[in-house]
Protein backbone atom coordinates (compact mmCIF):
# COMPACT_ATOMS: atom_id res chain seq x y z
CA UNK A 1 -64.98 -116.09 11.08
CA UNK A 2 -64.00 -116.69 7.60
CA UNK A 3 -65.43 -119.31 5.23
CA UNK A 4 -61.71 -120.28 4.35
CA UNK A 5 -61.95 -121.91 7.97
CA UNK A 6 -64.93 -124.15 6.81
CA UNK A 7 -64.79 -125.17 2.98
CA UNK A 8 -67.58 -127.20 2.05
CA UNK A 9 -66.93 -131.25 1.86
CA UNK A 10 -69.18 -131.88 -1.02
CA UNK A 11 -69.51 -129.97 -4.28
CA UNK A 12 -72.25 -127.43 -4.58
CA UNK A 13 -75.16 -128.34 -7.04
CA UNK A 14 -76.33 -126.01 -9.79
CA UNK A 15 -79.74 -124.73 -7.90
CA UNK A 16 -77.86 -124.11 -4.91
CA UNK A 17 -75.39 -121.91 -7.28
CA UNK A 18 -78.11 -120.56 -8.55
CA UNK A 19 -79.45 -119.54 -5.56
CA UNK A 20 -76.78 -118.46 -3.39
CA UNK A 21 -75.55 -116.52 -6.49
CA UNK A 22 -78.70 -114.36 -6.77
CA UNK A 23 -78.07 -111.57 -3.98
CA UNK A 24 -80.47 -109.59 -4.17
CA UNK A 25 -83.34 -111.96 -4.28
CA UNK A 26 -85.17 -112.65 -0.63
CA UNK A 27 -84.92 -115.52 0.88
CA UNK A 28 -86.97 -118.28 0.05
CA UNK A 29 -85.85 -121.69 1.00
CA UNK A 30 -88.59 -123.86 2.08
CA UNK A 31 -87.89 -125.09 5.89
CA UNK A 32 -88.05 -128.76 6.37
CA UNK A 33 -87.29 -129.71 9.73
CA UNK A 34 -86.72 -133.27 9.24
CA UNK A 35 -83.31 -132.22 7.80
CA UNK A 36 -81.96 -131.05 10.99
CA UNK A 37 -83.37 -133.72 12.95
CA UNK A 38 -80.31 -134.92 14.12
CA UNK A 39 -78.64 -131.75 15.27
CA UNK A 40 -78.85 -130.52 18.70
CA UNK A 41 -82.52 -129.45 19.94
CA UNK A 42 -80.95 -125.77 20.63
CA UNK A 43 -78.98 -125.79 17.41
CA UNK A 44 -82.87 -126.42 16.22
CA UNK A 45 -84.49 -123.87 17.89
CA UNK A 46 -81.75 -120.99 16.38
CA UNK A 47 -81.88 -122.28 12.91
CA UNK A 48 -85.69 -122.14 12.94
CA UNK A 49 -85.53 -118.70 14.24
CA UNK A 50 -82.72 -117.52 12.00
CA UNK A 51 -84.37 -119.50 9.09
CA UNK A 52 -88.21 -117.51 9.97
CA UNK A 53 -86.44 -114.19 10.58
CA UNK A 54 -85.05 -114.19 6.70
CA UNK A 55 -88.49 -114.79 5.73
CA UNK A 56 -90.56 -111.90 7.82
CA UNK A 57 -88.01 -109.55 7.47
CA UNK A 58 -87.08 -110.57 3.90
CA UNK A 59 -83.59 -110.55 4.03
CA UNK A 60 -81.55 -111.47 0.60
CA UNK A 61 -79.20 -113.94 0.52
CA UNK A 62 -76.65 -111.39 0.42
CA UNK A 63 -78.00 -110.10 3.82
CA UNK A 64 -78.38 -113.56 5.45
CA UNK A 65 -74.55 -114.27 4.49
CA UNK A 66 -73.75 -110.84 5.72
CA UNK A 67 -75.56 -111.29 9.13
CA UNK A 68 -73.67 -114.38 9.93
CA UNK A 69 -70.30 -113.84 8.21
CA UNK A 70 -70.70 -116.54 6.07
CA UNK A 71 -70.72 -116.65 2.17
CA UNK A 72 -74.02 -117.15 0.24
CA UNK A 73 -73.52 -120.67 -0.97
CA UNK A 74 -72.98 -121.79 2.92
CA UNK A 75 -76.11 -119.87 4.51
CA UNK A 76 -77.92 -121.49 1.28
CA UNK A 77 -77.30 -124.57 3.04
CA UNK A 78 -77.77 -124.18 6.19
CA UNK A 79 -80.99 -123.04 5.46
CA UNK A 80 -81.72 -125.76 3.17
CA UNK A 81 -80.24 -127.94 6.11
CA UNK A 82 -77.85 -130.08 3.68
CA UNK A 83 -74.95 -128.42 4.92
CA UNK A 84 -72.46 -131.12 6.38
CA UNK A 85 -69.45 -128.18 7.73
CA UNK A 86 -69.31 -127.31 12.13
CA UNK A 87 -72.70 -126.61 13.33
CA UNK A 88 -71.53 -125.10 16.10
CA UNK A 89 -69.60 -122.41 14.60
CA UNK A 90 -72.90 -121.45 13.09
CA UNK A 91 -74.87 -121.77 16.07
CA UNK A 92 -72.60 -119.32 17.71
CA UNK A 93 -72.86 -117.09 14.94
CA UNK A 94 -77.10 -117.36 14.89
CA UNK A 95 -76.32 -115.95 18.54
CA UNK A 96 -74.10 -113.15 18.09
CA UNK A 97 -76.51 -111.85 15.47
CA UNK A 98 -79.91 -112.38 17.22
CA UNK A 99 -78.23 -110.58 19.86
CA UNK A 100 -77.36 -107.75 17.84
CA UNK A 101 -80.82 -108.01 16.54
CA UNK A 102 -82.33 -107.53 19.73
CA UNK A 103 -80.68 -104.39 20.70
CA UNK A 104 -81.96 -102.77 17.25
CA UNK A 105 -85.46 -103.50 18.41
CA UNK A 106 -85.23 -102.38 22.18
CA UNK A 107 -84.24 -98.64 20.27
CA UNK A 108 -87.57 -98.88 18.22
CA UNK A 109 -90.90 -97.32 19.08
CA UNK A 110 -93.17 -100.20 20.33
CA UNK A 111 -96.94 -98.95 20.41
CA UNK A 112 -98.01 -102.25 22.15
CA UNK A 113 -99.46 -101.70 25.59
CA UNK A 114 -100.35 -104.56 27.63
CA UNK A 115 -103.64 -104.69 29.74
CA UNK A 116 -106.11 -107.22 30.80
CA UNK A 117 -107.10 -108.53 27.29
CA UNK A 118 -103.34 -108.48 25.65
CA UNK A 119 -102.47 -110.89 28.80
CA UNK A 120 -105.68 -113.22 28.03
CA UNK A 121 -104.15 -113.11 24.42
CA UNK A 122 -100.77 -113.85 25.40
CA UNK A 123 -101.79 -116.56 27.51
CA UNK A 124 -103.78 -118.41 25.29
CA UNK A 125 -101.15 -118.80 22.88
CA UNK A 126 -98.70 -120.03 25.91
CA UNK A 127 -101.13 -122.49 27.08
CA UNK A 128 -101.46 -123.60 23.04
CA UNK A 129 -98.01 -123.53 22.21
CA UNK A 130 -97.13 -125.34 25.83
CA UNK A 131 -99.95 -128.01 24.94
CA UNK A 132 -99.61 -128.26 21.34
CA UNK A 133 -102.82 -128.03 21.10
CA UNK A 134 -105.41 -125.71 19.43
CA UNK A 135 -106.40 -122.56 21.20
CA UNK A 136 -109.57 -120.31 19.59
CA UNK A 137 -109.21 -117.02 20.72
CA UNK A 138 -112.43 -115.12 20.15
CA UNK A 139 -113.25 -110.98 20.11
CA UNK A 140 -115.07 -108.39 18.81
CA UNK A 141 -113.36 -107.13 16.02
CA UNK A 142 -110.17 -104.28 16.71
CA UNK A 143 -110.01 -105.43 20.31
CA UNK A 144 -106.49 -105.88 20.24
CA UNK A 145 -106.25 -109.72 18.72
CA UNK A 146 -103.67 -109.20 15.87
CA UNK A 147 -101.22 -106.63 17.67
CA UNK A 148 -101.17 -108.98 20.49
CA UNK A 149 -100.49 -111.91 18.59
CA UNK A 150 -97.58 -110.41 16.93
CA UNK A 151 -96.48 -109.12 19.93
CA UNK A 152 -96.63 -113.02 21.18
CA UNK A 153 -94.54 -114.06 18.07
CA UNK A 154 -91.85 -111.12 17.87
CA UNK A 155 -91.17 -111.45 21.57
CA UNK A 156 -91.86 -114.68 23.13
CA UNK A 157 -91.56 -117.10 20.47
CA UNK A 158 -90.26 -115.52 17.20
CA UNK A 159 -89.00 -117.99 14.83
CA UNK A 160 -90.99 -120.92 15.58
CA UNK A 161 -94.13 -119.52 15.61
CA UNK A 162 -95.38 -119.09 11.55
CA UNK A 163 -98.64 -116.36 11.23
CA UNK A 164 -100.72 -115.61 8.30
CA UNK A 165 -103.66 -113.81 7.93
CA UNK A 166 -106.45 -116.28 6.40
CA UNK A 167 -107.29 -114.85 2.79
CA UNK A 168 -110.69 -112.84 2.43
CA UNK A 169 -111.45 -115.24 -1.16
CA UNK A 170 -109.21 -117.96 -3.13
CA UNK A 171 -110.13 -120.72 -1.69
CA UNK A 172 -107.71 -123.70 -0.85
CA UNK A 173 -104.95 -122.68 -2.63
CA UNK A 174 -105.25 -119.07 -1.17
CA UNK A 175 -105.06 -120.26 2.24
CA UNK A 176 -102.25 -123.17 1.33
CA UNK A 177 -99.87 -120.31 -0.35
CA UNK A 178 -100.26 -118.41 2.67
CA UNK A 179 -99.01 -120.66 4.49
CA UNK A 180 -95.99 -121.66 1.89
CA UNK A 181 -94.94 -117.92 2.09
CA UNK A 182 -94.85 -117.45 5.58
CA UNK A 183 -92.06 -120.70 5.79
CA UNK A 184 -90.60 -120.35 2.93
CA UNK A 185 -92.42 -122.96 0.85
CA UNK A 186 -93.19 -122.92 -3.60
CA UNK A 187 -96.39 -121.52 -3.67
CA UNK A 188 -95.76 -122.40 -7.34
CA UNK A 189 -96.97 -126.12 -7.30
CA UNK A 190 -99.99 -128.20 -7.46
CA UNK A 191 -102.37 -127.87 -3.73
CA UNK A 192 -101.02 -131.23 -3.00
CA UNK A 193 -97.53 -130.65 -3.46
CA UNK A 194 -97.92 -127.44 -1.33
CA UNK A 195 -99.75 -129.04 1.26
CA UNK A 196 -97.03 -131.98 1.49
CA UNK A 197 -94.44 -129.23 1.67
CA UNK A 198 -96.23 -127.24 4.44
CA UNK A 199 -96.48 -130.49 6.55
CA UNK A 200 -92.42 -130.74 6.59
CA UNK A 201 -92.06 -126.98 7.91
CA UNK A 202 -93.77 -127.51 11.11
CA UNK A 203 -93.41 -130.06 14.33
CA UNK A 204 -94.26 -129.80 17.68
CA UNK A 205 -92.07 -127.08 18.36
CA UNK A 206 -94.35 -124.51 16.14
CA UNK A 207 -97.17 -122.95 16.59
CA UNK A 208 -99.36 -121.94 13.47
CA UNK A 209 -101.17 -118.86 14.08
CA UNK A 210 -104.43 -118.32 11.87
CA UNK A 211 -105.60 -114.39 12.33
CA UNK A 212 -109.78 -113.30 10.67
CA UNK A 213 -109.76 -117.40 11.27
CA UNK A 214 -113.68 -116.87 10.71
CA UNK A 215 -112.83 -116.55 6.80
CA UNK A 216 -112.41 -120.17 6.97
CA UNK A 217 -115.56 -120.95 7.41
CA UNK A 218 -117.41 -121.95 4.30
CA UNK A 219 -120.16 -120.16 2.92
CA UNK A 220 -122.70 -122.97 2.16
CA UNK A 221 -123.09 -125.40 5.63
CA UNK A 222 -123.56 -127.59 3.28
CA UNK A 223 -120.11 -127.80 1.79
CA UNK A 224 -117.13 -129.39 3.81
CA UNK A 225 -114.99 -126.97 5.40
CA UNK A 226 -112.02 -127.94 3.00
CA UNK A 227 -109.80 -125.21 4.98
CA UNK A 228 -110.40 -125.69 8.21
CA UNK A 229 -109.73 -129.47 7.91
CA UNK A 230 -106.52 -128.15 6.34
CA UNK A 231 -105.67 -126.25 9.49
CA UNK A 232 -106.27 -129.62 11.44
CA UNK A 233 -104.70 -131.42 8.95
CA UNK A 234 -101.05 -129.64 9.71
CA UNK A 235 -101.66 -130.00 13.55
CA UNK A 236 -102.37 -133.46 13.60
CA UNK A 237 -100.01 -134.42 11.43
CA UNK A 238 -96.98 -132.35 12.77
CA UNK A 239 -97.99 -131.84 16.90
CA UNK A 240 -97.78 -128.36 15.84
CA UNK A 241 -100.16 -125.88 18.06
CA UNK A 242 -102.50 -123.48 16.15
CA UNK A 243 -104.10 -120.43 17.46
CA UNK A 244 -106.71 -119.31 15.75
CA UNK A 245 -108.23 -115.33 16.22
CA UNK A 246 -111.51 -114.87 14.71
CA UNK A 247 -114.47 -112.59 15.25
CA UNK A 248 -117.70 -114.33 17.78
CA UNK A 249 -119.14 -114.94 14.52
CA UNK A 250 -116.56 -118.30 13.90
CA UNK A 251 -117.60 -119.04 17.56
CA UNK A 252 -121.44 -119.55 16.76
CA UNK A 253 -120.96 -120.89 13.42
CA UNK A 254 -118.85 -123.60 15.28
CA UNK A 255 -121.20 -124.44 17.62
CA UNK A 256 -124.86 -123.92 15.75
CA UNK A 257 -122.90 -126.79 12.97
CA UNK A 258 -121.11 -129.11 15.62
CA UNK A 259 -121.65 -131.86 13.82
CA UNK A 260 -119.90 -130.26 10.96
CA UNK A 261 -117.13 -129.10 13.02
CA UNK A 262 -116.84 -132.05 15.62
CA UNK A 263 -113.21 -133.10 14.60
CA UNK A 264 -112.23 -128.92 15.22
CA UNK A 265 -113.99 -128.40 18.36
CA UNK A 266 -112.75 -131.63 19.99
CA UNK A 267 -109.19 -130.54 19.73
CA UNK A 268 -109.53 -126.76 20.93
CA UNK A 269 -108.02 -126.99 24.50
CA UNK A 270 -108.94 -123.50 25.87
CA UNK A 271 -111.45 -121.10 24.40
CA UNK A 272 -110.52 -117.52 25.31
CA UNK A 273 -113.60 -115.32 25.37
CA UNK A 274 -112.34 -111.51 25.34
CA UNK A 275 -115.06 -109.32 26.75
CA UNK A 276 -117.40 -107.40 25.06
CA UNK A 277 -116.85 -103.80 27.13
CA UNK A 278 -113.47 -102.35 27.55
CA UNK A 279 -112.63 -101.49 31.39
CA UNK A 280 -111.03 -98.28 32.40
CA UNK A 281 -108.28 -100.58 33.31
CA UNK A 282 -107.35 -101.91 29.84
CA UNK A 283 -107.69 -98.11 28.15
CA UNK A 284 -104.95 -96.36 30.87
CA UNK A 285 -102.05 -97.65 29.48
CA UNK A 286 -102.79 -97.31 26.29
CA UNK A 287 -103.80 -93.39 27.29
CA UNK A 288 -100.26 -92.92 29.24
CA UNK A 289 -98.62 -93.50 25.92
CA UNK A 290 -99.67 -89.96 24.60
CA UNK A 291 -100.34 -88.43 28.09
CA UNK A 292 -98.91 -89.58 31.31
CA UNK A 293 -101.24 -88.23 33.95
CA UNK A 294 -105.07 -88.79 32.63
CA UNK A 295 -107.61 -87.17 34.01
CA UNK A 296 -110.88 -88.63 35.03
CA UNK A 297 -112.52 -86.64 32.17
CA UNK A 298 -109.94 -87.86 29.46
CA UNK A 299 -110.80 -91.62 30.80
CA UNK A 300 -114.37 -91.53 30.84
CA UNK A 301 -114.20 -90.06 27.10
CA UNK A 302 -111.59 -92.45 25.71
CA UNK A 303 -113.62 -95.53 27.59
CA UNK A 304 -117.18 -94.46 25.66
CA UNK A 305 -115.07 -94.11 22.40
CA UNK A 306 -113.42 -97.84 22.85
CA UNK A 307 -117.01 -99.13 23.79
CA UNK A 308 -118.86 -97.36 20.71
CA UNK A 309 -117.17 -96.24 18.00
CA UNK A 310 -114.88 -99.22 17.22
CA UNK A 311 -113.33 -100.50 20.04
CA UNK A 312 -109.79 -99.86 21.02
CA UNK A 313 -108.99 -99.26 17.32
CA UNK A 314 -110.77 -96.21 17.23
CA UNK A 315 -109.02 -94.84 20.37
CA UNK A 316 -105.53 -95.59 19.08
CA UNK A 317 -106.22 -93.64 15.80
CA UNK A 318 -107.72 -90.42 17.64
CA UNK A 319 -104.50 -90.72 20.22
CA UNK A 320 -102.41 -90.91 16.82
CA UNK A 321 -104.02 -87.32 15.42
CA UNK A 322 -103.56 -85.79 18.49
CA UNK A 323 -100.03 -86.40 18.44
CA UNK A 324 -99.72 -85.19 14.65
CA UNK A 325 -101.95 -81.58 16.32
CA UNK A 326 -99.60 -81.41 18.79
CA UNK A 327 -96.57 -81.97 16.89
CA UNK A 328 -98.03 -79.22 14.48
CA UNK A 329 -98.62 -76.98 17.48
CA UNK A 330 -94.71 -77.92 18.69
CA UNK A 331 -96.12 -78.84 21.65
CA UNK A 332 -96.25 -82.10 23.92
CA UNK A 333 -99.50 -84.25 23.76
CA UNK A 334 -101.89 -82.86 26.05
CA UNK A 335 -105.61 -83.85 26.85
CA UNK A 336 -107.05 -81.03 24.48
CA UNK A 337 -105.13 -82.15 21.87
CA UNK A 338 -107.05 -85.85 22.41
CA UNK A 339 -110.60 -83.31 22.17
CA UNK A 340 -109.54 -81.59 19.45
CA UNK A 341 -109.01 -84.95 17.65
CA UNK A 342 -112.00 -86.62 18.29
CA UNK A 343 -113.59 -83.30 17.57
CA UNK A 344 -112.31 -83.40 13.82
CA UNK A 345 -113.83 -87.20 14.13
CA UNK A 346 -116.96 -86.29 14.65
CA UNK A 347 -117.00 -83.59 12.59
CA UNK A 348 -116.08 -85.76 9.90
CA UNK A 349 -118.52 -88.29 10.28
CA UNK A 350 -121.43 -85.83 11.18
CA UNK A 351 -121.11 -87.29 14.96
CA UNK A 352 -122.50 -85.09 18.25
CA UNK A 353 -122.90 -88.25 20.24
CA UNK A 354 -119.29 -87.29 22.04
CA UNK A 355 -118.68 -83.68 21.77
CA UNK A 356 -116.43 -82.86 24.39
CA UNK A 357 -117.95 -80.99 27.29
C-alpha cells in the first residue's frame, strides 16, 4: 500500500503541514467523534482504537504513518477525521497492524493474575460499559483496583475506553487537562474550551475511567463538588459510561452528604464492594507466579501479609525481592527465598510481628 494509490482530493492546510511535518513530535490530535459519524460503526470502533493507541503509547507521527504505511499528512487526517480518500483501505490497514500489535504483547511478561476481586473489577466495568452507565467500584487501598482496570482497558476494550488518574491538587483545570491528555485534547485553552473539547471525544461507545476517584471530592461540604459534576457532566452529555475506583472513604462521603451528591448517586448502576480480607483463594495465583507448588506454610504467611501489612501490594513487592535473591543466588524462586524477603522487610521496618517460623 502506497500513498501514490490514494492522493488526497483536497489541498492540505498549513496546520495540518505543520503537523504531519513534525516527526518526531507525539501524537496529539484531539479525537472528535462527530467527524466520523458517518463512517461505518466498525470503521469507528478501529479508528478510535488506533486513534487512543497513538496517544498511550505515544507514538510520533512518523510512527503512526509507519504503522499503517501511510505518509504523515494522510494519518494526520485520518486522525483528525477530515480525510475524504478509501476508508476501507485504512480500515484494513488499522487491522493488519493491531494484529501485529497483539502478537508483540502476547511475548511480554504480564504480572496480572486474576482471582476473585480482579473478576468483581472486571465485571463492573462490563456491566458499566454494557449499560453506559456509572459504576463506583470501591476498595481498600492496593487491593488490586488500578492493575485491574488497566488490565480491563488493554485487553477487553482498549481504544475506547479513556483512563486518568484524578489529580492529588489543581483543581478543575487539573482534572479537565487530564482528561484532554488522555484523548488527545489542548490542554492549552481556557476550562471551558477544554471542557467543550472533552465532550466531542467521547459517546456512548466510551467508557471514562476515573482511578483515586475519592480526590474528587471537595474538601469543604460546603463547596459544590465542581469536579465531580464535571465527571457527570461528560456522561450525560455523551452516553459515555464512567467507572470510578476510589478508596471506602468516597463511599461514606457520598452517602453521609446525599443531598450534596444526589444527581451522582442516582446514576451509579452497580456499586461493587471489594472485601475487606483477602481469601487464600485470591493470593494462590498470584503466589504460583514466583512458585508453582505453595505450601500450606508459604499461604498462610503470604495471606497474613496481604491482610496486614498493605494488602496485596505488599505481597507483590516481597514476591518481587525474592525473585531479585534468587536471581542473585542463580537459582529458581523457591519458598525461602519469599522468607528471606520478608525477612529483610521486617528487618527494615523494625517488624517481628511475621518472622518466619
Amino acid at each position: 500500500m502506497t500513498t501514490t494509490t490514494l492522493p488526497p482530493s483536497r489541498p492540505v492546510t498549513a496546520s495540518a503541514q505543520a503537523e504531519a511535518s513534525s516527526a518526531h513530535a507525539r501524537i496529539n490530535i484531539p479525537l472528535n467523534v462527530e467527524n466520523w459519524k458517518a463512517l461505518e460503526a466498525e470503521t469507528q470502533a478501529e479508528l478510535m482504537w488506533f486513534h487512543q493507541h497513538c496517544l498511550d503509547d505515544g507514538l510520533s507521527h512518523k510512527e503512526a504513518a509507519q504503522a499503517l504505511d501511510y505518509d504523515q499528512s494522510t494519518v494526520f487526517r485520518v486522525l483528525k477525521g477530515t480525510y475524504d480518500g478509501n476508508w476501507r483501505n485504512i480500515l484494513a490497514a488499522i487491522r493488519s497492524y493491531r494484529r501485529i500489535h497483539a502478537e508483540r504483547l502476547t511475548i511480554q511478561k504480564n504480572e496480572f493474575v486474576e482471582n476473585s476481586i480482579t473478576r468483581m473489577i472486571c465485571q463492573g466495568l462490563d456491566y458499566a460499559h454494557v449499560n453506559n452507565s456509572i459504576t463506583l467500584i470501591v476498595g481498600e487501598s492496593r487491593m488490586g483496583k488500578t492493575a485491574s482496570a488497566r488490565f480491563w482497558r488493554d485487553k477487553n476494550n482498549h481504544g475506547r475506553s479513556a483512563y486518568v488518574i484524578a489529580p492529588a491538587y489543581g483543581g478543575t483545570k487539573a482534572l479537565l487537562s487530564e482528561i484532554a491528555g488522555c484523548v488527545g485534547v489542548n490542554k492549552n485553552v481556557s476550562i471551558v474550551q477544554m471542557h467543550q473539547a472533552v465532550l466531542r471525544a467521547f459517546n456512548k461507545n466510551r467508557i471514562l475511567i476515573v482511578d483515586e476517584a475519592h480526590r474528587l471530592l471537595p474538601n469543604d461540604r460546603r463547596v459544590n463538588p465542581v469536579n465531580l459534576e464535571i465527571i457527570r457532566d461528560i456522561h450525560d452529555r455523551t452516553g459515555a459510561a464512567v467507572a470510578l475506583l476510589a478508596t471506602q472513604r468516597f463511599s461514606t462521603e457520598l452517602n453521609k452528604s446525599e443531598y450534596m451528591f444526589e444527581q451522582l448517586l442516582g446514576r451509579i448502576g452497580l456499586p461493587v464492594r471489594l472485601p475487606r480480607k483477602v481469601k487464600a483463594g485470591d493470593i494462590e495465583p498470584i503466589l504460583r507466579q514466583y512458585v508453582p507448588r505453595p505450601s500450606a506454610r508459604l499461604i498462610e504467611t503470604a495471606l497474613l501479609v496481604s491482610n496486614e501489612l498493605g494488602r496485596l501490594g505488599i505481597l507483590v513487592e516481597t514476591l518481587k525481592v525474592a525473585s531479585r535473591i534468587a536471581a542473585k543466588d542463580k537459582d529458581k524462586v523457591r519458598e525461602e527465598h519469599f522468607f528471606k524477603a520478608l525477612a529483610v522487610r521486617k528487618q527494615m521496618m523494625g517488624e517481628t510481628i511475621y518472622a518466619a517460623k
